[in-house]
N, C-alpha and C. Protein backbone atom coordinates (compact mmCIF):
# COMPACT_ATOMS: atom_id res chain seq x y z
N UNK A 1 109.25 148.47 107.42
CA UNK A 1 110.66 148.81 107.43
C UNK A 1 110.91 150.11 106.68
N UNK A 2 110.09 150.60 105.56
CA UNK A 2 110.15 151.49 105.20
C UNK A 2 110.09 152.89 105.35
N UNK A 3 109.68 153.28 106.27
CA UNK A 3 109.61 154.44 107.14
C UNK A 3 110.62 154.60 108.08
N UNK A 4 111.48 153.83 108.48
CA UNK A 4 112.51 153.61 109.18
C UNK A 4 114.10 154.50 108.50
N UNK A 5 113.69 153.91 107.09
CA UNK A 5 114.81 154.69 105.99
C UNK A 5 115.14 156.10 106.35
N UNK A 6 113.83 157.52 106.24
CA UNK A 6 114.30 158.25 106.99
C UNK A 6 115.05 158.48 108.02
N UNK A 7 115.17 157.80 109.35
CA UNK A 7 115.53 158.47 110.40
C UNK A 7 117.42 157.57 110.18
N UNK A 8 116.82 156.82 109.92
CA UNK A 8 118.54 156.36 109.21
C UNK A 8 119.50 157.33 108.52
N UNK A 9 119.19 157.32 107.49
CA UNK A 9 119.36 157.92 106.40
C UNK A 9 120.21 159.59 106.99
N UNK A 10 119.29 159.85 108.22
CA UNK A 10 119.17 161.33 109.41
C UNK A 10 120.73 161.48 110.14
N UNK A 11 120.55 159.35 110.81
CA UNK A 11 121.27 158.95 111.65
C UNK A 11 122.90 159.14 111.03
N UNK A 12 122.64 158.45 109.43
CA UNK A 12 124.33 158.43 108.72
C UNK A 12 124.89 159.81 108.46
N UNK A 13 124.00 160.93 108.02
CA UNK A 13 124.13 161.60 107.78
C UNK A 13 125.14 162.74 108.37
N UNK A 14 124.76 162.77 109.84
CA UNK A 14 125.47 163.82 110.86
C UNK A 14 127.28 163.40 110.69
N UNK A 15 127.52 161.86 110.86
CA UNK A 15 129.22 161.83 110.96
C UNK A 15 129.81 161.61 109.33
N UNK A 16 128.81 161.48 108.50
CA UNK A 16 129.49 162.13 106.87
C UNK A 16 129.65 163.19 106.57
N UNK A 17 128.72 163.80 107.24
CA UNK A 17 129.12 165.28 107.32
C UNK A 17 130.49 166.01 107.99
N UNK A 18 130.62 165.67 108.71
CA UNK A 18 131.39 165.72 109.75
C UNK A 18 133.18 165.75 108.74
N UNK A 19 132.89 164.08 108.47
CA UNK A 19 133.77 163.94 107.47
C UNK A 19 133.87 164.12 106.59
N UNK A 20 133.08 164.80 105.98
CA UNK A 20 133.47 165.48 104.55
C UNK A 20 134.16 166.81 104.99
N UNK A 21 133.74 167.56 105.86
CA UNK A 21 135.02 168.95 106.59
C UNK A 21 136.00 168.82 106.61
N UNK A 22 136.15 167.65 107.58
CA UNK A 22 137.37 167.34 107.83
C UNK A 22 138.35 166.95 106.49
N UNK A 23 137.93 166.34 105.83
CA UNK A 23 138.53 165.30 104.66
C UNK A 23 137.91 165.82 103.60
N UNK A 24 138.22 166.61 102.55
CA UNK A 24 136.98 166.84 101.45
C UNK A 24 137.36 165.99 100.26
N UNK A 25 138.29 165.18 100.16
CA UNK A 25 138.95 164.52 99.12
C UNK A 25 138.66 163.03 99.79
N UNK A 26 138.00 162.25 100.53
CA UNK A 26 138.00 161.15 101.38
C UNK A 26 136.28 160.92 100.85
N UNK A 27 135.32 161.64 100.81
CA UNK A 27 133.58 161.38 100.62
C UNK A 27 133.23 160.62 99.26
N UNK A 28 134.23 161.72 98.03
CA UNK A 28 134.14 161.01 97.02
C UNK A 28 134.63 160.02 96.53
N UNK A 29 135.75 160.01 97.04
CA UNK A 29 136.38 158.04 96.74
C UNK A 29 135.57 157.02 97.57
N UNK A 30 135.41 157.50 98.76
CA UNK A 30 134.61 156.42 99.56
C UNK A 30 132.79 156.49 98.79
N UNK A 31 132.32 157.18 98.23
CA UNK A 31 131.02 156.91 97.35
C UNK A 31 131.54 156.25 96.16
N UNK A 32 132.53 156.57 95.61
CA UNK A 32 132.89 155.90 93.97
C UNK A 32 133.30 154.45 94.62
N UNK A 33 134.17 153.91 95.57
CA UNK A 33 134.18 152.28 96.01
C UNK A 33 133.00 151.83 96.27
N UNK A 34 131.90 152.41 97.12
CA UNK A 34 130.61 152.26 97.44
C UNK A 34 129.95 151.29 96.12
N UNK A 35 130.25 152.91 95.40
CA UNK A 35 129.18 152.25 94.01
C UNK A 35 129.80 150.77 93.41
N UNK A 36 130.85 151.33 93.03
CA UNK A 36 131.71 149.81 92.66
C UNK A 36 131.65 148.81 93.01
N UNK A 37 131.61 148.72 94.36
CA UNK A 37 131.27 147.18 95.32
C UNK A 37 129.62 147.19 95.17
N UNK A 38 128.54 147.65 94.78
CA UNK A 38 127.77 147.25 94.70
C UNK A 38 127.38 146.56 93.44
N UNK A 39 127.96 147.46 92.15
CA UNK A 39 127.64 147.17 91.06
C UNK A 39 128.53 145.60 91.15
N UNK A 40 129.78 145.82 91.17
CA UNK A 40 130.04 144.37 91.33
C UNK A 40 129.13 143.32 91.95
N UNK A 41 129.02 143.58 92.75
CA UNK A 41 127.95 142.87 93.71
C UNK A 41 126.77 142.05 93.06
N UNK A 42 126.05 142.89 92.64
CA UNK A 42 125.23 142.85 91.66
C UNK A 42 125.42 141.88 90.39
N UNK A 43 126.25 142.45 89.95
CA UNK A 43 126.99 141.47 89.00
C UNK A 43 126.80 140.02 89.05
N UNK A 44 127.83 139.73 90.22
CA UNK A 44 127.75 138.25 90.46
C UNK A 44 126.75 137.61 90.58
N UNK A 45 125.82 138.26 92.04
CA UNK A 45 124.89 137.27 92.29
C UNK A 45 123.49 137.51 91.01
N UNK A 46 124.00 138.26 90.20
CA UNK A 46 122.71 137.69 88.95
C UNK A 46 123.31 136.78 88.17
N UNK A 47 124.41 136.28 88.07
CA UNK A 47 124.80 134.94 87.26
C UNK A 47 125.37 133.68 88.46
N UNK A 48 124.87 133.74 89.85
CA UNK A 48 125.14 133.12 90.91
C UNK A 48 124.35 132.02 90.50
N UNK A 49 124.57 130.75 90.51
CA UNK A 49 124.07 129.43 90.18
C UNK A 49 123.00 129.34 91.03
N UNK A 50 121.64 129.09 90.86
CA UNK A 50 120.50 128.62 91.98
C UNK A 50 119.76 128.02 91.02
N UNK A 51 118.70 127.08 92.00
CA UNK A 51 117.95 126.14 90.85
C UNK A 51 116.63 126.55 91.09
N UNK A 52 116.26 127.75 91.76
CA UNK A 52 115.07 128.42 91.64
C UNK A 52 114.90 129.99 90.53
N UNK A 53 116.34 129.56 89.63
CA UNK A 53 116.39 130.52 88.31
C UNK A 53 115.39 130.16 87.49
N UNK A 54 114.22 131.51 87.25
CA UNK A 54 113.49 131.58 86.03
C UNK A 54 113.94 131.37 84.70
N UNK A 55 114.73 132.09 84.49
CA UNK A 55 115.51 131.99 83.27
C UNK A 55 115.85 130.20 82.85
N UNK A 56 116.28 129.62 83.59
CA UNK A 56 116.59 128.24 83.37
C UNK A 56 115.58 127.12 83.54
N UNK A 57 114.57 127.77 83.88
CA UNK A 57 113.32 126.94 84.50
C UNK A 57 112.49 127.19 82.80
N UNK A 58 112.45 128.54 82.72
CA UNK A 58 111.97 128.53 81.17
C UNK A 58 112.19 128.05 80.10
N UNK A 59 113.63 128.18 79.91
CA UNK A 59 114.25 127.22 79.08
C UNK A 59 113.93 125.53 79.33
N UNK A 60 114.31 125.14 80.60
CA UNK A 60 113.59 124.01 80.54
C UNK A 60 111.91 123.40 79.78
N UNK A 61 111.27 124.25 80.39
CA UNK A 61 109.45 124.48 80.00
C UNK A 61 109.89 124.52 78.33
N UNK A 62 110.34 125.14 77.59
CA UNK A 62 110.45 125.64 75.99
C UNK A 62 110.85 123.74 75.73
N UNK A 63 111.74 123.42 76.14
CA UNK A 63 112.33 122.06 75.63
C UNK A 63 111.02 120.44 75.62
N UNK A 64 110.27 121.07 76.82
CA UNK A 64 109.15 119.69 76.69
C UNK A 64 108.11 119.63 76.60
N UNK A 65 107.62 121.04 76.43
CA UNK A 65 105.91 121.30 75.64
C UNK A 65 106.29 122.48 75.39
N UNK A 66 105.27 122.60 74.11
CA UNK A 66 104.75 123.89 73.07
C UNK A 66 104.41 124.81 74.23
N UNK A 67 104.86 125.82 74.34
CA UNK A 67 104.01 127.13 75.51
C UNK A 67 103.24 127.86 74.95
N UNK A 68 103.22 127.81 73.54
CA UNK A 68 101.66 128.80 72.98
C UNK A 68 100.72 128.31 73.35
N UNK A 69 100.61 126.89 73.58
CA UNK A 69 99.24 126.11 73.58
C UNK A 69 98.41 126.36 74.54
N UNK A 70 99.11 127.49 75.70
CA UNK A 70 98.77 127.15 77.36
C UNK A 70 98.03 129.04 77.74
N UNK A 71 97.28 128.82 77.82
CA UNK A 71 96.69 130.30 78.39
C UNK A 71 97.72 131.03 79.73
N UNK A 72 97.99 129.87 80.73
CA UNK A 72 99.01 130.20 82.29
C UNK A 72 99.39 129.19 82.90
N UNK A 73 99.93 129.13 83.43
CA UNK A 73 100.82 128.30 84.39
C UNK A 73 100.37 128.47 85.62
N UNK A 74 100.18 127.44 86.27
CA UNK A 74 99.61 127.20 87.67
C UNK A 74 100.50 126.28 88.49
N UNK A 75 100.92 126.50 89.71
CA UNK A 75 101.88 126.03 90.85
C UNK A 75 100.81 125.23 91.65
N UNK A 76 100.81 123.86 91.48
CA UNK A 76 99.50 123.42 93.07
C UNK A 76 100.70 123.31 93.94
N UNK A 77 100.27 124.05 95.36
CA UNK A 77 100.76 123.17 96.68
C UNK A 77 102.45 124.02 96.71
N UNK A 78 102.50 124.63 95.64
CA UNK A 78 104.08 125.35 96.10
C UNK A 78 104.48 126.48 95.54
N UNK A 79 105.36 127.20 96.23
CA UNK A 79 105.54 128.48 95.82
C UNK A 79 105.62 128.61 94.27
N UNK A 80 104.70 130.07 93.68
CA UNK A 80 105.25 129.77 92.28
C UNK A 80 106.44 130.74 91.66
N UNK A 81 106.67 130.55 90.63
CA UNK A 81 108.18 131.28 90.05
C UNK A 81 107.56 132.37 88.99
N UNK A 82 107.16 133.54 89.88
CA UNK A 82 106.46 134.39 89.31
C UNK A 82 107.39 135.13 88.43
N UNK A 83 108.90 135.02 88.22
CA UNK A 83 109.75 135.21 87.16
C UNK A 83 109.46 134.62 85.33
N UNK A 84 108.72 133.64 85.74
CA UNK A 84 108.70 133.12 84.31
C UNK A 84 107.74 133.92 83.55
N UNK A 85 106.83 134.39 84.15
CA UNK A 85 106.05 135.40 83.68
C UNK A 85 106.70 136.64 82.50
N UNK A 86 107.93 136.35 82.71
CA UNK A 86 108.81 137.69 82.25
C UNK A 86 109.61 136.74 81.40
N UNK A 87 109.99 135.32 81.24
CA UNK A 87 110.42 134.53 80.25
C UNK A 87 109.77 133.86 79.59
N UNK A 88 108.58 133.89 79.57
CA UNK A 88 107.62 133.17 79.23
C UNK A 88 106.42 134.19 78.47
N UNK A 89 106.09 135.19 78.70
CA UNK A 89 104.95 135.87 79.10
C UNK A 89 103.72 135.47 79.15
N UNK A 90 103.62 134.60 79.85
CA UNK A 90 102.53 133.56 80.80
C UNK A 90 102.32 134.03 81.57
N UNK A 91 101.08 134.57 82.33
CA UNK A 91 100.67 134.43 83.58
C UNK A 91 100.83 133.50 84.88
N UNK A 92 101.50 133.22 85.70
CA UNK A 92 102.11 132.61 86.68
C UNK A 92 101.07 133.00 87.99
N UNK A 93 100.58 131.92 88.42
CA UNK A 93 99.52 131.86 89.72
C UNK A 93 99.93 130.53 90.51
N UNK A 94 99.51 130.76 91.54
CA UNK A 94 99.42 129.09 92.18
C UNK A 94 98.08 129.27 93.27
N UNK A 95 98.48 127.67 93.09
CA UNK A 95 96.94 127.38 94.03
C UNK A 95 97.29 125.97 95.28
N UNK A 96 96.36 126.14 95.82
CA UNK A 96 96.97 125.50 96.98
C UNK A 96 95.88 124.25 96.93
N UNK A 97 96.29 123.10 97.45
CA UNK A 97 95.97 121.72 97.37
C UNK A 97 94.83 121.33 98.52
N UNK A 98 95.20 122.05 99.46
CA UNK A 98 94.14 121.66 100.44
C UNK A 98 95.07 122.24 101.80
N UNK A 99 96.49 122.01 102.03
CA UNK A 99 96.89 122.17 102.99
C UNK A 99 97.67 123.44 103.23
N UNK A 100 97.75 124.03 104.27
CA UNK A 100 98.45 125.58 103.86
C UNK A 100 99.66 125.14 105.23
N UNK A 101 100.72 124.24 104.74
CA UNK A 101 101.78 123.91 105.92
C UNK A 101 103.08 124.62 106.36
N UNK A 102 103.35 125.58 105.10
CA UNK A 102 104.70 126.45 104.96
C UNK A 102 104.52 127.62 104.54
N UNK A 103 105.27 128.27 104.34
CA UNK A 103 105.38 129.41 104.49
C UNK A 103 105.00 130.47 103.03
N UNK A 104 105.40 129.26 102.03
CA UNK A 104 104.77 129.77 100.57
C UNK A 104 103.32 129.59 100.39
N UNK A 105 102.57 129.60 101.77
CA UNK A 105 101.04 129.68 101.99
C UNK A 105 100.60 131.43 101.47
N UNK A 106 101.42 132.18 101.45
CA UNK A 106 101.21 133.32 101.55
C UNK A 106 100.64 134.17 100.20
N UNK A 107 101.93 133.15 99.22
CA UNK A 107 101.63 133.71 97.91
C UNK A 107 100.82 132.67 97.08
N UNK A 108 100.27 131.82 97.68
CA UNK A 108 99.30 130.95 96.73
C UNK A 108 97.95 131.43 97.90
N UNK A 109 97.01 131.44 96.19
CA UNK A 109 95.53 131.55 96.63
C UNK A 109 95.31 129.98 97.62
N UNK A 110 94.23 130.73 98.19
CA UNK A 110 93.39 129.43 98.52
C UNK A 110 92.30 129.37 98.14
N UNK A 111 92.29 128.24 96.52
CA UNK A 111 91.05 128.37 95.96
C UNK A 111 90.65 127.03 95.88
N UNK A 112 89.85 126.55 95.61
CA UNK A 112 89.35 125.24 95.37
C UNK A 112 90.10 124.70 94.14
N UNK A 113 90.48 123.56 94.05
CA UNK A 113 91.18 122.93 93.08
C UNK A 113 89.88 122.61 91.94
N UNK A 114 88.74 122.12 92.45
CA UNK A 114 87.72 121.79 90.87
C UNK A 114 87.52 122.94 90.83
N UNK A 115 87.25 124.38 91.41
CA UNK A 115 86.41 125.87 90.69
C UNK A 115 88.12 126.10 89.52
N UNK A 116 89.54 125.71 90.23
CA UNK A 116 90.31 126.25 89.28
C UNK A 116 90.24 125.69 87.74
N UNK A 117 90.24 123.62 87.91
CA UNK A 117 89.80 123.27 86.80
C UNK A 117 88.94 123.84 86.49
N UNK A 118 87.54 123.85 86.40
CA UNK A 118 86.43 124.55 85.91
C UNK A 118 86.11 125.88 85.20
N UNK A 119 87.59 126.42 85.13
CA UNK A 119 87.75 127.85 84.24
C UNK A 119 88.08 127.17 82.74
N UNK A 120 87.53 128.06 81.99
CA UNK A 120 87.62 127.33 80.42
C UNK A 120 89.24 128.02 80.07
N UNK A 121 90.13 128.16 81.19
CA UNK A 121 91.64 128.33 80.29
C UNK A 121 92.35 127.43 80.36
N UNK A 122 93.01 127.40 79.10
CA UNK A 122 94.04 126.02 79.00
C UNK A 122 95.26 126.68 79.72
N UNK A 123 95.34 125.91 81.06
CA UNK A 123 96.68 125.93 81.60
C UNK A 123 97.07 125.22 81.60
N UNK A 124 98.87 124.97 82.15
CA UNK A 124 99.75 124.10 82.41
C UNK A 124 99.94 123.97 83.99
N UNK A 125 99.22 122.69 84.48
CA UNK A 125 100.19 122.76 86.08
C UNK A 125 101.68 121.95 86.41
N UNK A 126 101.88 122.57 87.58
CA UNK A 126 103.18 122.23 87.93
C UNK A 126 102.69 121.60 89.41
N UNK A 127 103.61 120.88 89.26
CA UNK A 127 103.77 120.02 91.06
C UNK A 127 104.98 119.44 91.37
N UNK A 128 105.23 119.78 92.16
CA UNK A 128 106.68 118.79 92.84
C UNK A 128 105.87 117.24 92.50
N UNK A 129 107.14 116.31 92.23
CA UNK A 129 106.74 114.89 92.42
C UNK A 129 106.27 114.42 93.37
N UNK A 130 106.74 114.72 94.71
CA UNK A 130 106.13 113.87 95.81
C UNK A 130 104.65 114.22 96.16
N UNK A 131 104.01 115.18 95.28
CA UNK A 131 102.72 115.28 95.12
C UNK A 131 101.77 115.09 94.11
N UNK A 132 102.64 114.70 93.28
CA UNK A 132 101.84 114.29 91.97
C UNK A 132 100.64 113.52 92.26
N UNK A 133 100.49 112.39 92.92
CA UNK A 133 99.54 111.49 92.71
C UNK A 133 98.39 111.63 93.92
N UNK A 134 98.50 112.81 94.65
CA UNK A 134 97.44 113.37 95.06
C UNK A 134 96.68 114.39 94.40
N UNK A 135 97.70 115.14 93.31
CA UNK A 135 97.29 116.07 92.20
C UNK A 135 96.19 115.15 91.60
N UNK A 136 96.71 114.29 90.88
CA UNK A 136 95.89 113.34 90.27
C UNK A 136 94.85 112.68 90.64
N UNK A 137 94.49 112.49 91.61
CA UNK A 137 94.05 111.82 92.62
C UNK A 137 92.75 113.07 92.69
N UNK A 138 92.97 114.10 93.07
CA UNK A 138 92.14 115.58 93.38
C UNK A 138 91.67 115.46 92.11
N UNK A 139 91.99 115.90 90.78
CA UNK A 139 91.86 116.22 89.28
C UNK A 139 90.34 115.22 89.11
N UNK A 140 90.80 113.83 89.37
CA UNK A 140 89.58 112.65 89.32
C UNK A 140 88.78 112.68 89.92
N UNK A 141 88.78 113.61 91.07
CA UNK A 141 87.65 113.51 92.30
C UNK A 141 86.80 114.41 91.50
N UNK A 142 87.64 115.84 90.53
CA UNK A 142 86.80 116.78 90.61
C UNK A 142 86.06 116.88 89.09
N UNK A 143 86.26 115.45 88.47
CA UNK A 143 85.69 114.75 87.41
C UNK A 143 86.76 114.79 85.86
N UNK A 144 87.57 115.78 86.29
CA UNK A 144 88.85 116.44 85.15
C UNK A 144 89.67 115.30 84.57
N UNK A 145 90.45 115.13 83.39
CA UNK A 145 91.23 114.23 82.82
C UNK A 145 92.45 115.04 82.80
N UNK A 146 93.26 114.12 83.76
CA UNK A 146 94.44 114.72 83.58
C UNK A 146 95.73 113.88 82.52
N UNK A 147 96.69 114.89 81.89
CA UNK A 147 97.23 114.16 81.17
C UNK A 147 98.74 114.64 81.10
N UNK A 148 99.68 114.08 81.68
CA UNK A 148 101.31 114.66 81.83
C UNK A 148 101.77 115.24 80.50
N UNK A 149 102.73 116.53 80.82
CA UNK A 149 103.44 117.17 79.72
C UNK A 149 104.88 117.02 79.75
N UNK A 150 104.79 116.66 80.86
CA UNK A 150 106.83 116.56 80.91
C UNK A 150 106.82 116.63 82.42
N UNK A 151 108.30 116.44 82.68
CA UNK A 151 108.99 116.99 83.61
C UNK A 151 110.16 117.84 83.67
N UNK A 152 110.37 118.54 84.41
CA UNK A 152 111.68 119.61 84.53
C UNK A 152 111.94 119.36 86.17
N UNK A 153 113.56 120.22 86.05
CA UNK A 153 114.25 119.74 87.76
C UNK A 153 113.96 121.25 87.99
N UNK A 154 113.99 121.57 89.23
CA UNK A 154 114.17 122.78 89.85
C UNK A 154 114.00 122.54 90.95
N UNK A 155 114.12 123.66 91.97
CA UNK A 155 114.20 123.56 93.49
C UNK A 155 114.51 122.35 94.55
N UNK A 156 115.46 121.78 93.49
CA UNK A 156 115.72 120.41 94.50
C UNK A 156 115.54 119.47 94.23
N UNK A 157 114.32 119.24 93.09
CA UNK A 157 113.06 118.53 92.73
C UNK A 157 112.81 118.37 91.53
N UNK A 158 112.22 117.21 91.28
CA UNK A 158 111.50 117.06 89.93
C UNK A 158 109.92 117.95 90.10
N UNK A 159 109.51 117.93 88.89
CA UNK A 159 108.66 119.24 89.26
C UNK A 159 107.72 118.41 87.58
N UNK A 160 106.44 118.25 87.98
CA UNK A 160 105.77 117.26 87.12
C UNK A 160 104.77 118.40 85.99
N UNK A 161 104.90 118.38 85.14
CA UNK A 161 103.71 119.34 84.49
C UNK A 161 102.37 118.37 83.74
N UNK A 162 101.20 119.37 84.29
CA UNK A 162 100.33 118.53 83.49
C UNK A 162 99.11 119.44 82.87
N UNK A 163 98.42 118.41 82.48
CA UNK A 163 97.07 119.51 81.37
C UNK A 163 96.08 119.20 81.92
N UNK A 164 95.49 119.66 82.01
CA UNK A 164 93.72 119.58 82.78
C UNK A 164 92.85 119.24 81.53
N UNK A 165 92.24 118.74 81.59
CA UNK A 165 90.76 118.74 81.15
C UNK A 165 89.22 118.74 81.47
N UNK A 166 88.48 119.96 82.03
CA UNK A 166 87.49 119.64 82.37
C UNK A 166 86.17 118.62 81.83
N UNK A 167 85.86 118.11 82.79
CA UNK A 167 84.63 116.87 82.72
C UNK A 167 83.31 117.05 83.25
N UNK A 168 82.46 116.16 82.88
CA UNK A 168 81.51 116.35 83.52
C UNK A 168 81.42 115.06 84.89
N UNK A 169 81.12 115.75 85.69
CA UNK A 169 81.39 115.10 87.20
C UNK A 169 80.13 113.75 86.81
């Protein structure tokens, strides 16, 4: 889409011109409302209520485990909220469970769930609930002790956090 901007940009250009001749007192009020309606714009939808806000997702995370304790944060199976990275300053990754069914296939690796346990960093994962107990379920296969940190709401959802512990298989 980006290369496109030029010939646009080409396209608006010829009848502003036009109208700025005609009108030379009409270009600059119509750029000063421009700006205005954007900055407004702007405005709002950064304090627009959504429940895929970092900011509120962090705050949540601060309220039900210690976050020094955690090297990064890991998303299995769903898009992750690569914002918290910036409220948190955690590293934010996700990893995918086995199935790649939607569309947040894109921004999660596809790595093996025991090579991810098997890194000596203490992370925190996250999972929607309705997958928790295949999380768990995977964690045991891949010899790991898993052990819950909380829960927080977001995206609709309860959203389960837990701690890994690598094992010997």
């Amino acid at each position: 889409v980006l290369p496109l901007f030029v010939p646009l940009a080409l396209i608006m250009a010829r009848p502003l011109a036009r109208w700025a001749d005609e009108r030379p007192r009409r270009l600059p009020w119509a750029a000063a409302i421009a700006a205005v309606v954007l900055v407004v714009l702007k405005g709002v939808l950064a304090y627009w209520p959504t429940d895929r806000d970092a900011r509120a997702i962090a705050a949540q995370m601060r309220g039900v485990t210690d976050l020094a304790q955690y090297d990064g944060i890991v998303f299995i199976g769903m898009r992750p909220y690569y914002g918290l990275n910036v409220y948190l300053d955690i590293p934010v990754e996700g990893v995918d469970i086995g199935q790649r069914r939607f569309d947040y296939s894109r921004f999660v690796a596809h790595e093996d769930l025991c090579a991810e346990f098997a890194t000596p960093e203490r992370n925190l994962y996250l999972i929607k609930a309705a997958r928790a107990s295949r999380f768990v379920e995977a964690a045991k296969r891949c010899g790991a002790a898993v052990a819950p940190a909380g829960v927080i709401h977001a995206d609709d959802s309860k959203i389960h956090l837990y701690t890994v512990t690598a094992g010997t298989k």
